[in-house]
Structures are given as C-alpha cells and as structure tokens.
Protein backbone atom coordinates (compact mmCIF):
# COMPACT_ATOMS: atom_id res chain seq x y z
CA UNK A 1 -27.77 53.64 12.03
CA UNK A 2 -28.86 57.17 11.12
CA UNK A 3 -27.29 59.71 12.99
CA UNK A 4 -27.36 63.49 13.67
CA UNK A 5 -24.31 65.53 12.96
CA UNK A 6 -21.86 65.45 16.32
CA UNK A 7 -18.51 64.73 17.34
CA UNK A 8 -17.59 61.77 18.33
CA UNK A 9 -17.28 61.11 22.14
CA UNK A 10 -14.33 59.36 23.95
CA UNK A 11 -15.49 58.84 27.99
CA UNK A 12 -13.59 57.04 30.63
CA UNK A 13 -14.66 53.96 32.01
CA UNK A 14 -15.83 53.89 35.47
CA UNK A 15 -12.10 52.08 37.26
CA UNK A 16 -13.11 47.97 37.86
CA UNK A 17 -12.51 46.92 41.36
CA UNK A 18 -9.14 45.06 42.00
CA UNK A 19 -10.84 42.10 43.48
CA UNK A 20 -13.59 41.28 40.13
CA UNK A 21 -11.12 42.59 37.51
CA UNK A 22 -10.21 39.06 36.94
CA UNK A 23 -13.40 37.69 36.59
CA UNK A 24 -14.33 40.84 34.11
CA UNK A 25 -11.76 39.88 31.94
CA UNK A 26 -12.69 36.48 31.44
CA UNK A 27 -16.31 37.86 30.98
CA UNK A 28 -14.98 39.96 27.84
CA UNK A 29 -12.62 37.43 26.34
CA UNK A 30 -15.84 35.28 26.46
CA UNK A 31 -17.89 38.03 24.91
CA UNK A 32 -14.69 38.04 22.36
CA UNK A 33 -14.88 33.88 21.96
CA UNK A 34 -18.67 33.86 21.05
CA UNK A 35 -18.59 36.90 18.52
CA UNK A 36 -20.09 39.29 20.46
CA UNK A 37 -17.29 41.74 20.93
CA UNK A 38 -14.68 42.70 18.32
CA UNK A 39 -12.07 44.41 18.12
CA UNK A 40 -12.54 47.96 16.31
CA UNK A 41 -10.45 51.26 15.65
CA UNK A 42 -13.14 53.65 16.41
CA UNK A 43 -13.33 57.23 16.74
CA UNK A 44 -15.33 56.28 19.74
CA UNK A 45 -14.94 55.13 23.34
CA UNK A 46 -18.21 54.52 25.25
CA UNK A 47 -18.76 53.95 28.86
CA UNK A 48 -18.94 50.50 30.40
CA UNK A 49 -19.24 49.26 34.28
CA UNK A 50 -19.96 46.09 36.01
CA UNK A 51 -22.55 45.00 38.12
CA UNK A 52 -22.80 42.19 39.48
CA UNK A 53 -25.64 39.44 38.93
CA UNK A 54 -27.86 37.51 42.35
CA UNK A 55 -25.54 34.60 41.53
CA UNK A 56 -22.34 36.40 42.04
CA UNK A 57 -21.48 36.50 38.38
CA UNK A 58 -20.77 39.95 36.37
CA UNK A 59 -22.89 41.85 34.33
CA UNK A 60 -21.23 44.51 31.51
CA UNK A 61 -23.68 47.23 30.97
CA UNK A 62 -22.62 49.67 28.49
CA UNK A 63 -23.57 53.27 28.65
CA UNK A 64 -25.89 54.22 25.57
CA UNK A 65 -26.99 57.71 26.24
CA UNK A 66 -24.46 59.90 23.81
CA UNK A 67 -25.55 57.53 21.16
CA UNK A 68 -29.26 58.02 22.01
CA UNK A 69 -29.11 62.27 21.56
CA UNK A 70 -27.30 61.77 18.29
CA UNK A 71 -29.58 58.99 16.74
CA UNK A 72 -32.45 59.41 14.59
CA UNK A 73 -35.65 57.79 15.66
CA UNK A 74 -37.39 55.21 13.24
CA UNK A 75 -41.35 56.78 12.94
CA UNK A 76 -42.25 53.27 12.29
CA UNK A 77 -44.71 51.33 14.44
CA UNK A 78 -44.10 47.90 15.01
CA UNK A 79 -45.95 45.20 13.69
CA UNK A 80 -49.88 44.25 14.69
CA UNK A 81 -48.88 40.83 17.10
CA UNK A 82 -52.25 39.34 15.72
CA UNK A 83 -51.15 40.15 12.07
CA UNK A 84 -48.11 38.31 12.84
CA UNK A 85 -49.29 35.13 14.62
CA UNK A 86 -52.37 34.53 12.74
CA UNK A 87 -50.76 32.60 9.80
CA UNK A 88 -49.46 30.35 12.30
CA UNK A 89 -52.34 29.39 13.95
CA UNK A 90 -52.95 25.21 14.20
CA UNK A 91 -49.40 24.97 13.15
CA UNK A 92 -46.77 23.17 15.60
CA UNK A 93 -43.96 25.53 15.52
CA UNK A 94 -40.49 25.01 16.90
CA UNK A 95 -37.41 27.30 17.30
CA UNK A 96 -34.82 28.32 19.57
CA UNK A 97 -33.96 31.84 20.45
CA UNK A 98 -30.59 32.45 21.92
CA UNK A 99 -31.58 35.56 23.80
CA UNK A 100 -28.24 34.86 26.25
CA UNK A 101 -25.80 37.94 24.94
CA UNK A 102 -28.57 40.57 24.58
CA UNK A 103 -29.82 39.64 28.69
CA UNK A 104 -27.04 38.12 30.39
C-alpha cells in the first residue's frame, strides 16, 4: 500500500470490560484459527474496541484513521457494472462469497 512519509504510530487500546474480555478472546483466537489475524512484529500498534452485535455477540472494529492521512489514494475509477456483467448475460452462474470476516 502506498504511503506518505510518517512515523509510525503506537496507540493504546481502548481497556475491554472485565465481564466480555473472555468472550473477546475467543473472538481473536478465532480470527487467529481462520487466518484472519497473524501474528506480526510491527513498528505499529493500531486501535481496536468492541462492540457488541443485536445478538449479544462481539464485534472488533479496528481504528483506521492514522492509516487513512498517511495513504495515497488510487485516482482510479472503478469498473462500468454493465461492462462487467454483460459477458455474463444468459449464462447460469454460481459462486460463493465468504463475505463473513470483512462484515462480521
């Protein structure tokens, strides 16, 4: 990812609440388990909190801003959708996206 000069940032995590910190840290050894998390030796530490979800379950939501002032946009517009689609058209097409990581 293309990146401005800057220093890298090391923030404190908002403190987890005594009662969910269980829960949290099955949520991350999952997030470890599937692939989605990995261990790294960083210069940086971001912020993370929980929420938690309508169903009583918790939600990780990492902090992005620092990275968003030192990244450099892409100019590039995305794709035409009908530019995309149109060589499917009468086609049966089947696949699976496993959206659950990026939305959970």
């Amino acid at each position: 990812m293309p990146v401005i000069p800057h220093t890298p940032w090391e923030y404190r995590n908002i403190p987890i609440p005594p009662g969910i910190r269980d829960k949290v840290i099955e949520v991350l050894k999952n997030k470890i388990n599937a692939g989605a998390y990995e261990p790294c030796q960083s210069s940086y530490r971001g912020k993370w909190f929980c929420v938690l979800k309508k169903n009583g379950a918790i939600r990780i939501v990492h902090d992005l801003q620092p990275l968003n002032r030192v990244s450099i946009r892409d100019a590039g517009l995305l794709p035409i959708l009908d530019d995309f689609v149109e060589p499917f058209a009468g086609r049966t097409c089947y696949t699976v996206f496993d959206l659950f990581w990026g939305f959970d």
